[in-house]
Protein backbone atom coordinates (compact mmCIF):
# COMPACT_ATOMS: atom_id res chain seq x y z
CA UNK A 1 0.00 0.00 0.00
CA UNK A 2 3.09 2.09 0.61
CA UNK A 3 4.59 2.24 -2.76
CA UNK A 4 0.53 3.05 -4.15
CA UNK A 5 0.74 6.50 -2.53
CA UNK A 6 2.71 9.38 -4.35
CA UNK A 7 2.95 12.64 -2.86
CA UNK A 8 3.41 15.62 -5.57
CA UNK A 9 5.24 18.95 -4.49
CA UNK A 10 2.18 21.41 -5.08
CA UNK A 11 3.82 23.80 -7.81
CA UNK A 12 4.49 20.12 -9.76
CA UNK A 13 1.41 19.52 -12.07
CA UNK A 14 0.96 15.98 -13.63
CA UNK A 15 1.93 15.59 -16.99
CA UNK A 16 -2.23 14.03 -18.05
CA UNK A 17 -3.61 17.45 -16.88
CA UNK A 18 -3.92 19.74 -19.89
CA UNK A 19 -3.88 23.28 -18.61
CA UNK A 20 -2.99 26.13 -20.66
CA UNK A 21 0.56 27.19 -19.27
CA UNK A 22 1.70 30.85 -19.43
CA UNK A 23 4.93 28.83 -20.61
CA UNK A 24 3.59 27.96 -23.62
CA UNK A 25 5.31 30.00 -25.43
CA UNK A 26 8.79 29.50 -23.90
CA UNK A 27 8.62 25.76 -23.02
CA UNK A 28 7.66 22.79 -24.80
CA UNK A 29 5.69 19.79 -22.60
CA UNK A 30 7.80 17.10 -22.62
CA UNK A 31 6.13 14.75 -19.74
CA UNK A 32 4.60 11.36 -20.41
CA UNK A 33 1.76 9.50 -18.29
CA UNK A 34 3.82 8.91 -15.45
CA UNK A 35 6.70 12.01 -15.55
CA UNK A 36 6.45 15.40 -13.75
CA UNK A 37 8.33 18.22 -15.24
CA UNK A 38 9.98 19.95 -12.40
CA UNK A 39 12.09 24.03 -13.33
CA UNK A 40 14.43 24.86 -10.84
CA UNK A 41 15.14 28.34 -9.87
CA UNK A 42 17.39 29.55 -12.97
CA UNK A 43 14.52 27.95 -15.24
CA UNK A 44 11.80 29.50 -13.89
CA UNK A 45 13.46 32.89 -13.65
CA UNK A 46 14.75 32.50 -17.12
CA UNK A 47 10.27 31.89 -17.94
CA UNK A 48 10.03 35.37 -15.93
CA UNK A 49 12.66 37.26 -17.84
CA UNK A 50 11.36 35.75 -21.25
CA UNK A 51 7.60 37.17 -20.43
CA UNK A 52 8.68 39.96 -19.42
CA UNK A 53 10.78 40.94 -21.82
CA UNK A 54 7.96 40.14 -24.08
CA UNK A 55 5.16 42.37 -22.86
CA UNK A 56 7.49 45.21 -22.75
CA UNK A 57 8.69 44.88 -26.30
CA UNK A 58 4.58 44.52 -27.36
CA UNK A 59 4.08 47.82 -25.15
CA UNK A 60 7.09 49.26 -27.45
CA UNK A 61 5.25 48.25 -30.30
CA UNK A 62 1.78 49.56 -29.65
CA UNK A 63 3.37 53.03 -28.69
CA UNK A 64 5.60 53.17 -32.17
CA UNK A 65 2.66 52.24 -33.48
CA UNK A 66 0.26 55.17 -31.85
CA UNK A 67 2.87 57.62 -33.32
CA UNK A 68 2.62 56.82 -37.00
CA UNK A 69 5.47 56.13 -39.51
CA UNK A 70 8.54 57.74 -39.19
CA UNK A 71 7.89 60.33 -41.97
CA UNK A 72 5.37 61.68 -39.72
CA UNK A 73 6.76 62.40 -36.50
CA UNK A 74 9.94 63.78 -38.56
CA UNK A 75 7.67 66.12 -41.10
CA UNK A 76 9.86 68.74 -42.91
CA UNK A 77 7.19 71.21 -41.21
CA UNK A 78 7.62 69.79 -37.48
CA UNK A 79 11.06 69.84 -37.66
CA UNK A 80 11.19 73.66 -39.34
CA UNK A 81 9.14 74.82 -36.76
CA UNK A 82 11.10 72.93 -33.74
CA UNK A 83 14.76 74.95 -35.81
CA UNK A 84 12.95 78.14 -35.02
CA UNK A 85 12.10 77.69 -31.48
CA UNK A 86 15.54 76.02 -30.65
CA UNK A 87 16.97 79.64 -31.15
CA UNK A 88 14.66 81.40 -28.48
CA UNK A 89 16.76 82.95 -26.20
CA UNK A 90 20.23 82.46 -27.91
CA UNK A 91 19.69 84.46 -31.39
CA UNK A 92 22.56 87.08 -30.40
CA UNK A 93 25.37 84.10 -31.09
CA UNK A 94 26.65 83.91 -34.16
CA UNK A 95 26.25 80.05 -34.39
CA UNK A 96 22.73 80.70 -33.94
CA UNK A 97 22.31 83.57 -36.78
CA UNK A 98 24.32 81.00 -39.47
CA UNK A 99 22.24 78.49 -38.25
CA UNK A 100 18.80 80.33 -38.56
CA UNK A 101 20.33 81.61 -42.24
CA UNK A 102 20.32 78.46 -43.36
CA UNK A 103 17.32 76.94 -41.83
CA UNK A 104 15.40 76.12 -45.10
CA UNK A 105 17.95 74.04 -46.76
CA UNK A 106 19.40 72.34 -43.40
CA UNK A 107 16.57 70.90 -42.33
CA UNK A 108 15.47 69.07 -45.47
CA UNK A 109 19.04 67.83 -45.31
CA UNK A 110 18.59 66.86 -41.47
CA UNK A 111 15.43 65.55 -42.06
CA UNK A 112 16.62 62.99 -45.06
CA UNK A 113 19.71 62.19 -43.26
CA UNK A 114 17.06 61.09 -40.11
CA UNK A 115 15.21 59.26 -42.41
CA UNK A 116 17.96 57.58 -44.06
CA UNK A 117 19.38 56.60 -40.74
CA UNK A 118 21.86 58.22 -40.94
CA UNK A 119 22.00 61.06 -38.79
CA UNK A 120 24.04 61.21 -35.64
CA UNK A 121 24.69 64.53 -33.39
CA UNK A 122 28.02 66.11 -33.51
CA UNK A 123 30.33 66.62 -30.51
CA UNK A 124 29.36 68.70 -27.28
CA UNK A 125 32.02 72.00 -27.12
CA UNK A 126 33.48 71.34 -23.70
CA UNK A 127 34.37 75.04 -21.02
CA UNK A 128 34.73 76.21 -17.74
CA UNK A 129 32.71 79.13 -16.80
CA UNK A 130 33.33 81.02 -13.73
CA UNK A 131 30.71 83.51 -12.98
CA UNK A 132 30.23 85.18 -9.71
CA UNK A 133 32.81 83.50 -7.97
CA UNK A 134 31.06 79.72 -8.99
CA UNK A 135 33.04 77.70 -11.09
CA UNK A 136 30.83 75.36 -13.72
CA UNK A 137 32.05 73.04 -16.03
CA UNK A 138 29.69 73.23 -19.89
CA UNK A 139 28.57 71.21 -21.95
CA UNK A 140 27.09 72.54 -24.87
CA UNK A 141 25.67 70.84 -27.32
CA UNK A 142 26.28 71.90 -31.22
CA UNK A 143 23.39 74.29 -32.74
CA UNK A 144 22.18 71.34 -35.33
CA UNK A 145 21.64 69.16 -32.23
CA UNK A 146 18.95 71.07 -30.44
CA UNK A 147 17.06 71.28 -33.59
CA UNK A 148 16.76 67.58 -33.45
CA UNK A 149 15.71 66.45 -29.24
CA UNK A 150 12.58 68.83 -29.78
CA UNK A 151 11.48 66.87 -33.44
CA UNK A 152 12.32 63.32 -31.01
CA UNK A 153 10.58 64.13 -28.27
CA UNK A 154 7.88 61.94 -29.33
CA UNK A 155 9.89 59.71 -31.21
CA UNK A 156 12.06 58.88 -28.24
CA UNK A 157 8.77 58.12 -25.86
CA UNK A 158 8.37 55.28 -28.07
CA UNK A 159 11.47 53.80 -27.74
CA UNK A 160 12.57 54.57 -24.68
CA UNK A 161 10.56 54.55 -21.45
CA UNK A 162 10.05 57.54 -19.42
């Protein structure tokens, strides 16, 4: 009568039960009639990771996919618009007034070089500043670079999370 009696850990589930596992997309049932499948730790934190993972890249997905194509969020007129108000407050540099100058023609050619996948922002201009007796160290970014952050804003909320 002793060797009639089996006693089953309670997370184990017997291999003749047909559930639908939330591993089914990450594990294949391999248990006959009289096998238990049993995950130790690693496995079933691997199972985690993998769902996990999973639902967040989905989430990623349905929030590229709220924004639109990428011709869209980076429109020639968004990204004018975003070259003009990237200037308030600094249009007494002369960076700024060459950059404003040629505003037209530099953003269709930022634009297509987004598009393209091609664009990448130029290097930061690294100084000290010492004003009233506090010493800061700068990093500014180039002109060409701010135009860009205010045109990714949205583009950047689907990629990364905030």
């Amino acid at each position: 009568m002793a060797g009639d009696l089996c006693h089953i850990p309670f997370h184990v589930q017997p291999a003749r039960v047909k559930k639908q596992s939330r591993l089914d997309g990450t594990l294949q049932d391999i248990c006959t009639e009289v096998e238990y499948f049993f995950m130790n730790s690693q496995e079933r934190r691997e199972a985690r990771y993998q769902r996990r993972k999973a639902r967040r890249q989905a989430k990623r997905e349905a929030r590229c996919a709220a924004l639109g194509p990428l011709d869209n969020v980076f429109s020639y007129h968004k990204m004018f618009y975003y070259g003009r108000k990237c200037c308030n407050g600094v249009r007494w540099k002369q960076s700024v007034q060459n950059f404003e100058s040629h505003l037209f023609s530099g953003t269709a050619r930022r634009r297509r070089e987004v598009l393209e996948g091609r664009w990448k922002p130029k290097k930061c201009v690294h100084f000290t500043l010492c004003e009233r007796g506090k010493v800061r160290p700068i990093d500014a970014p180039h002109i060409t670079d701010r135009q860009g952050p205010f045109a990714m804003r949205s583009w950047s909320r689907c990629t990364v999370r905030t």
